[in-house]
PDB file of N, CA and C in Angstrom:
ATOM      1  N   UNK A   1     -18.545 -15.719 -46.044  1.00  0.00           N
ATOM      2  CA  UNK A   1     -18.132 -16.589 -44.948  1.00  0.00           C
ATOM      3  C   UNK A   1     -16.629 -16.437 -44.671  1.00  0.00           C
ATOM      4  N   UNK A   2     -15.691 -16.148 -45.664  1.00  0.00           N
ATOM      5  CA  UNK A   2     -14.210 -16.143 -45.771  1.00  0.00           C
ATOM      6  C   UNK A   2     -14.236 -15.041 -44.947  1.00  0.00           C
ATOM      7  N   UNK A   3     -14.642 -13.981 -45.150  1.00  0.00           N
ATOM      8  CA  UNK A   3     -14.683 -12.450 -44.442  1.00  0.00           C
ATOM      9  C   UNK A   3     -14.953 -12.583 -43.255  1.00  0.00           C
ATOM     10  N   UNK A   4     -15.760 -13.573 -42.520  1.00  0.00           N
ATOM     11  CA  UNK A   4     -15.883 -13.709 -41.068  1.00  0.00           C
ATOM     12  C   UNK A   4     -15.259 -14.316 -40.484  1.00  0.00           C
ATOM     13  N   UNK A   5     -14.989 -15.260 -41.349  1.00  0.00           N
ATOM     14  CA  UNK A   5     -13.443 -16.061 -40.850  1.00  0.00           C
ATOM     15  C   UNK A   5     -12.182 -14.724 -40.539  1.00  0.00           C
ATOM     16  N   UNK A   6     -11.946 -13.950 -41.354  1.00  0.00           N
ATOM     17  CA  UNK A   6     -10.877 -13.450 -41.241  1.00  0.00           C
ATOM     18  C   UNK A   6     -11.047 -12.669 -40.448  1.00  0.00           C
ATOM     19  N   UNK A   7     -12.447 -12.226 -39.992  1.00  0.00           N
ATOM     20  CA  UNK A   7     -12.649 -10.274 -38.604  1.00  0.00           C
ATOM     21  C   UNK A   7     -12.296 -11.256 -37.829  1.00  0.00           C
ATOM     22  N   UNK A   8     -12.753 -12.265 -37.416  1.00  0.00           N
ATOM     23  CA  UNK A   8     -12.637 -13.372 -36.384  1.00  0.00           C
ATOM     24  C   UNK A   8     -11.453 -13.156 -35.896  1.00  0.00           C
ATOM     25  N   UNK A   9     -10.349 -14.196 -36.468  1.00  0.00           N
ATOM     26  CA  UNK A   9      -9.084 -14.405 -36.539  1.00  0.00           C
ATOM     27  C   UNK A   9      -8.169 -13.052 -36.041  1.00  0.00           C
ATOM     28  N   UNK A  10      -8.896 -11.804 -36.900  1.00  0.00           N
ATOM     29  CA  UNK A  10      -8.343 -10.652 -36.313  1.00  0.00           C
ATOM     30  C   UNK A  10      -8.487  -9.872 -35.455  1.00  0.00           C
ATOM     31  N   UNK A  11      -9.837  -9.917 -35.081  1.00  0.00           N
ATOM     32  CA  UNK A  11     -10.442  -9.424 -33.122  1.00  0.00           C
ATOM     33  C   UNK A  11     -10.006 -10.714 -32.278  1.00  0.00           C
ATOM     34  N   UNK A  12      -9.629 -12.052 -32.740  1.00  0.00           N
ATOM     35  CA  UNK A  12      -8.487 -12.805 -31.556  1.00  0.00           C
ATOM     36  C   UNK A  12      -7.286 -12.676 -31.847  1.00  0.00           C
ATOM     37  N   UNK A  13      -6.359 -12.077 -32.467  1.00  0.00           N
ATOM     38  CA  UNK A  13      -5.116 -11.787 -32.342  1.00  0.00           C
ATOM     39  C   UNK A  13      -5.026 -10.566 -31.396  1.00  0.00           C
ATOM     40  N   UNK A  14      -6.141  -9.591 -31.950  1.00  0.00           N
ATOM     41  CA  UNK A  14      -6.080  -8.298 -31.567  1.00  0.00           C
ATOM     42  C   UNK A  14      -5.839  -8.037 -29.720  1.00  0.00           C
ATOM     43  N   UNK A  15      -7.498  -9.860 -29.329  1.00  0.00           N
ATOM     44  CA  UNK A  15      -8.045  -9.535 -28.324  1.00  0.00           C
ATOM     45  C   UNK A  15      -6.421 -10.325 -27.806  1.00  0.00           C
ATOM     46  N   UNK A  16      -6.239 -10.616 -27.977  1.00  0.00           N
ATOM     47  CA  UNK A  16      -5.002 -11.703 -26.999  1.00  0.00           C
ATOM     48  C   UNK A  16      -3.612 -10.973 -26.964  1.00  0.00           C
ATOM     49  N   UNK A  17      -3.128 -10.605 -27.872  1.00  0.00           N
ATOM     50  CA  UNK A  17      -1.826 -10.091 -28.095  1.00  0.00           C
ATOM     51  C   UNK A  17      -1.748  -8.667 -27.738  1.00  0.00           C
ATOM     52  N   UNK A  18      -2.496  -7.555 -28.789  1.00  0.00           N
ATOM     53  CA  UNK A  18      -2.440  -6.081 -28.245  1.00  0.00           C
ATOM     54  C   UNK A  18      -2.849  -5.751 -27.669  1.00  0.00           C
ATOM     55  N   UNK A  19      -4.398  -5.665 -27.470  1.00  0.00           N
ATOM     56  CA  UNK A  19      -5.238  -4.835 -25.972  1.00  0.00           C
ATOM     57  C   UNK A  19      -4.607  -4.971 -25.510  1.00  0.00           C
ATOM     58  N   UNK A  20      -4.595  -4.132 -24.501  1.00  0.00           N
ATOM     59  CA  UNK A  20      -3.763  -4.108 -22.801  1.00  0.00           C
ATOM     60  C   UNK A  20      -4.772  -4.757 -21.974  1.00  0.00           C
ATOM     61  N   UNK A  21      -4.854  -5.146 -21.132  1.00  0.00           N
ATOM     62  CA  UNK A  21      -5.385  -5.898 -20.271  1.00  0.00           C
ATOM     63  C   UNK A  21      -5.819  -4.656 -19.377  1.00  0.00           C
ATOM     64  N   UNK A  22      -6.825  -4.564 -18.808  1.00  0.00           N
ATOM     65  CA  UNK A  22      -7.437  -3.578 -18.063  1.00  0.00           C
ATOM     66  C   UNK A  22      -6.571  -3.815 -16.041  1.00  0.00           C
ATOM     67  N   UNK A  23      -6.077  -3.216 -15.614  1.00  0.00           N
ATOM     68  CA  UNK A  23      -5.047  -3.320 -14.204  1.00  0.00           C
ATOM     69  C   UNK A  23      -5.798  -3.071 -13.329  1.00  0.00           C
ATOM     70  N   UNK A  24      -6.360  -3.569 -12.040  1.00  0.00           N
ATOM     71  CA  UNK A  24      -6.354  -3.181 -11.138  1.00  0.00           C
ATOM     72  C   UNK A  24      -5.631  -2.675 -10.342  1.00  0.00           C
ATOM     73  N   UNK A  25      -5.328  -1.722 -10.106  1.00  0.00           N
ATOM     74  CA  UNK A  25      -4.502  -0.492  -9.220  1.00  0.00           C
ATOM     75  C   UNK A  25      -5.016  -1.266  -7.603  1.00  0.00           C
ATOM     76  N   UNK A  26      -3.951  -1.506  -6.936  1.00  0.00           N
ATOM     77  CA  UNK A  26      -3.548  -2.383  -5.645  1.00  0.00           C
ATOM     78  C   UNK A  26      -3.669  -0.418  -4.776  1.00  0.00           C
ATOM     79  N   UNK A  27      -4.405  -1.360  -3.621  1.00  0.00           N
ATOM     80  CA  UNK A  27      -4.332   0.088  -3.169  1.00  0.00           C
ATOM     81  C   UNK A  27      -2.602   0.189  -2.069  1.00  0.00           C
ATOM     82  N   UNK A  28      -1.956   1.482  -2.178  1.00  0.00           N
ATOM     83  CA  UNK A  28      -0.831   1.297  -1.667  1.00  0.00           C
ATOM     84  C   UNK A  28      -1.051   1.639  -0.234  1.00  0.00           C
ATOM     85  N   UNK A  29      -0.246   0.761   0.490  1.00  0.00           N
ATOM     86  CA  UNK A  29      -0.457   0.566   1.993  1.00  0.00           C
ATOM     87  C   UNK A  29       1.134   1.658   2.549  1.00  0.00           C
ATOM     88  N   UNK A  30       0.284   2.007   3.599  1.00  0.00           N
ATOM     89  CA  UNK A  30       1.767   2.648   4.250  1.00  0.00           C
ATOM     90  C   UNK A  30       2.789   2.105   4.530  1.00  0.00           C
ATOM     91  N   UNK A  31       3.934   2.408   4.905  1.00  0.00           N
ATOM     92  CA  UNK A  31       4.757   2.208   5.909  1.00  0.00           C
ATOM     93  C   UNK A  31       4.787   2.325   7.078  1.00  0.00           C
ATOM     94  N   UNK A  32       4.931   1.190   7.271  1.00  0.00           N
ATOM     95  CA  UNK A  32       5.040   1.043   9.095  1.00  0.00           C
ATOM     96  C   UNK A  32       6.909   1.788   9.349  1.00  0.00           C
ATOM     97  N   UNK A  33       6.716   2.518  10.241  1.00  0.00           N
ATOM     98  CA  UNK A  33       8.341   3.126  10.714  1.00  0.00           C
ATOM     99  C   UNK A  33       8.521   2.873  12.174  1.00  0.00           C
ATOM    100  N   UNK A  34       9.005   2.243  12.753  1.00  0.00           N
ATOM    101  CA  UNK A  34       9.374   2.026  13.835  1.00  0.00           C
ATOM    102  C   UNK A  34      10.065   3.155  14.507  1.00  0.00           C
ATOM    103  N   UNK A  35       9.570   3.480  15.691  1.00  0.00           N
ATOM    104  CA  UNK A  35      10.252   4.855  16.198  1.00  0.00           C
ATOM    105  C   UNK A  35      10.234   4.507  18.257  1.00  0.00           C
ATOM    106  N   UNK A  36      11.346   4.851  18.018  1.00  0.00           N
ATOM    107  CA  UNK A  36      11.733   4.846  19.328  1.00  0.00           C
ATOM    108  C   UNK A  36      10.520   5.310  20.615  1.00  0.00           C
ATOM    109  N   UNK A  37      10.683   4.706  21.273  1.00  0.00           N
ATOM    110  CA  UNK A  37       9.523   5.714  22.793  1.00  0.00           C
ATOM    111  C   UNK A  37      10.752   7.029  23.036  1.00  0.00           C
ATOM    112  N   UNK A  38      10.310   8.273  23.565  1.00  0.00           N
ATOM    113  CA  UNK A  38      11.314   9.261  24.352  1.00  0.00           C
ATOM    114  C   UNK A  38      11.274   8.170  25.969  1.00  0.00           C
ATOM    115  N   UNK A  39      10.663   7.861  26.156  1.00  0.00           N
ATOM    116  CA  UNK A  39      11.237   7.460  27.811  1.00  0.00           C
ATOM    117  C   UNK A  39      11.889   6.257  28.262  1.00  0.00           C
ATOM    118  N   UNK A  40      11.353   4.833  27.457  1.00  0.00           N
ATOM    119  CA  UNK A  40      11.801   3.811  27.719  1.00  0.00           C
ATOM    120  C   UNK A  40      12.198   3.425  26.503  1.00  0.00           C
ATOM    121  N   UNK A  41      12.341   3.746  25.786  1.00  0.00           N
ATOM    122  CA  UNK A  41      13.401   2.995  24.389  1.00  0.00           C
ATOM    123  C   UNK A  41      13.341   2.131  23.312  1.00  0.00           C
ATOM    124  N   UNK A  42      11.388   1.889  24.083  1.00  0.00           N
ATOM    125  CA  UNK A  42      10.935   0.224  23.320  1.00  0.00           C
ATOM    126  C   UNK A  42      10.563   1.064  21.975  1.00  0.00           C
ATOM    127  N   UNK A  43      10.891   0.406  20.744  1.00  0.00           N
ATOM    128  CA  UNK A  43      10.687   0.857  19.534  1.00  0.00           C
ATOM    129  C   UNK A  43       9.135   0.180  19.401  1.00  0.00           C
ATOM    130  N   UNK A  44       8.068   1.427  18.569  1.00  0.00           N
ATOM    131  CA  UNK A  44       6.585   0.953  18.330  1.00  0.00           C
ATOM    132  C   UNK A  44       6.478   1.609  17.322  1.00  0.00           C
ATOM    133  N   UNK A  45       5.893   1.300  16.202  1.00  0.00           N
ATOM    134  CA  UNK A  45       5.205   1.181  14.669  1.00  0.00           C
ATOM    135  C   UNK A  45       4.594   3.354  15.113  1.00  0.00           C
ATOM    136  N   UNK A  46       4.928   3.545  13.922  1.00  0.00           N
ATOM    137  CA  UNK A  46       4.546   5.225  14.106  1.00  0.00           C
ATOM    138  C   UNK A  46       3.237   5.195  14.020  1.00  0.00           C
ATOM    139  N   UNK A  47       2.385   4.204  13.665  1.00  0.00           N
ATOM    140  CA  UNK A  47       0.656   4.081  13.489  1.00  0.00           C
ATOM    141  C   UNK A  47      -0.024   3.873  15.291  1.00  0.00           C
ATOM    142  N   UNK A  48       1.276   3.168  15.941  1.00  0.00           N
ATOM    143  CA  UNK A  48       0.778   3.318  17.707  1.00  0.00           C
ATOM    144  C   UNK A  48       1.251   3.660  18.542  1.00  0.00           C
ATOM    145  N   UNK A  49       2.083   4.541  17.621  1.00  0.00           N
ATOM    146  CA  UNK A  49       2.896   6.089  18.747  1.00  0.00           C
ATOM    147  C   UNK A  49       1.659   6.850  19.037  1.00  0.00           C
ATOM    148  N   UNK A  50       2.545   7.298  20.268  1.00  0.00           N
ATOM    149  CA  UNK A  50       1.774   8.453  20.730  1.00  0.00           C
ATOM    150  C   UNK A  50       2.476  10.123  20.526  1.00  0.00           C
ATOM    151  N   UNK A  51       2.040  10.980  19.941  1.00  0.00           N
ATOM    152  CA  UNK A  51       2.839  11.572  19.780  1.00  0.00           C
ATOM    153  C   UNK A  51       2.312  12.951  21.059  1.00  0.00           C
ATOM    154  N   UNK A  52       3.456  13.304  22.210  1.00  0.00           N
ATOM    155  CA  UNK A  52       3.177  14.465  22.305  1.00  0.00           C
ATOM    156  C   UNK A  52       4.158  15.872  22.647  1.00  0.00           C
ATOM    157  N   UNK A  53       3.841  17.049  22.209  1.00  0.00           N
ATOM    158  CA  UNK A  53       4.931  17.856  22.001  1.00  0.00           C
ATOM    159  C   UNK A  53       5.818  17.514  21.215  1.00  0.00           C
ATOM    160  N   UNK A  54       5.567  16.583  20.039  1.00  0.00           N
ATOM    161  CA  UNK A  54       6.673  16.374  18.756  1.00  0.00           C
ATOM    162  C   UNK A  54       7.667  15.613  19.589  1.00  0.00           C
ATOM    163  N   UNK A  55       7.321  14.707  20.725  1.00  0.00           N
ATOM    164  CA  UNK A  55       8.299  13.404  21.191  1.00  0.00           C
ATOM    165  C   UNK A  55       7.040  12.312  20.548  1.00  0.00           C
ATOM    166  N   UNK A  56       7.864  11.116  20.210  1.00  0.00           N
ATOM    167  CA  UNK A  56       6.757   9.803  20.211  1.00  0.00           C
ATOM    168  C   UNK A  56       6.804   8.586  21.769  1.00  0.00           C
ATOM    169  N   UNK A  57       6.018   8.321  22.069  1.00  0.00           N
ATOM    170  CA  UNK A  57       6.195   7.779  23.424  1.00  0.00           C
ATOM    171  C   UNK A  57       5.346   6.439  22.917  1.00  0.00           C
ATOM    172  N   UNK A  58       5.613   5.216  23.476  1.00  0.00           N
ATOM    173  CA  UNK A  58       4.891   4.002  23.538  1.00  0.00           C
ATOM    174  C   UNK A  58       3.812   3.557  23.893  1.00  0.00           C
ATOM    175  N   UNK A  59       3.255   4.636  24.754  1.00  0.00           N
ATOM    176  CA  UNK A  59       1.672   4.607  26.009  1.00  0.00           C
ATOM    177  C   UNK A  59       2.024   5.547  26.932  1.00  0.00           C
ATOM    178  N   UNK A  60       0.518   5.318  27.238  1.00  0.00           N
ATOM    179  CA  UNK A  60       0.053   6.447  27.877  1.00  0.00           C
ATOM    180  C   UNK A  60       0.687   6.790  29.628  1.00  0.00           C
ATOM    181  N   UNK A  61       1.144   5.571  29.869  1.00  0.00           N
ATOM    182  CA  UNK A  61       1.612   5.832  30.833  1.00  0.00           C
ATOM    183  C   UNK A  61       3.086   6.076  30.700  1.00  0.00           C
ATOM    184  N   UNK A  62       3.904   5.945  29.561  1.00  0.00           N
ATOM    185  CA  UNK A  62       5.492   6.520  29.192  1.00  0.00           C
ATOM    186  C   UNK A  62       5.366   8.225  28.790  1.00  0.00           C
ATOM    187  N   UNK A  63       4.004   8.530  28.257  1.00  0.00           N
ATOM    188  CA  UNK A  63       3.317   9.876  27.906  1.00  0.00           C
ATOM    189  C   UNK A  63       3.204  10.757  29.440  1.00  0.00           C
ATOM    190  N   UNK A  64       2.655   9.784  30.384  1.00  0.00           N
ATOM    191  CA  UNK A  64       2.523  10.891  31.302  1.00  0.00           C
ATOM    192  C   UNK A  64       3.335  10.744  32.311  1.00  0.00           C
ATOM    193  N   UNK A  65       4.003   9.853  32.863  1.00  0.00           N
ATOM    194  CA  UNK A  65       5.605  10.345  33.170  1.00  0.00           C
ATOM    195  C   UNK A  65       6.543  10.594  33.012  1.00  0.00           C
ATOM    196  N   UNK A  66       6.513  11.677  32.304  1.00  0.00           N
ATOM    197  CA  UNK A  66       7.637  12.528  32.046  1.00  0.00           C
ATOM    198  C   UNK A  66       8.551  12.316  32.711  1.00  0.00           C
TER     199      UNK A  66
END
């Protein structure tokens, strides 16, 4: 009985103090970068740029008047 007393005592030190705790890994989110339009200037998140010919533009209508 003394002997179970003591694994006891020592799988709860073990379980509380050393194990590591198992982590959930957070999934990592992008960066939002704010980037200028080429035509009108309004700064928009690079996720709702438009990109064309390697300019970023705000919409479709700052895209097609050039």
């Amino acid at each position: 009985m003394q002997w179970l007393i003591v694994i006891v005592l020592i799988m709860g030190v073990y379980y509380f103090f050393i194990r590591k705790s198992p982590r959930k890994e957070t999934p990592k989110k992008q960066e939002e970068i704010m980037i200028e339009c080429e035509k009108c200037g309004i700064y928009v998140s690079n996720k709702e740029a438009i990109i064309q010919d390697g300019k970023y533009y705000c919409s479709k209508e700052c895209c097609k008047g050039k």
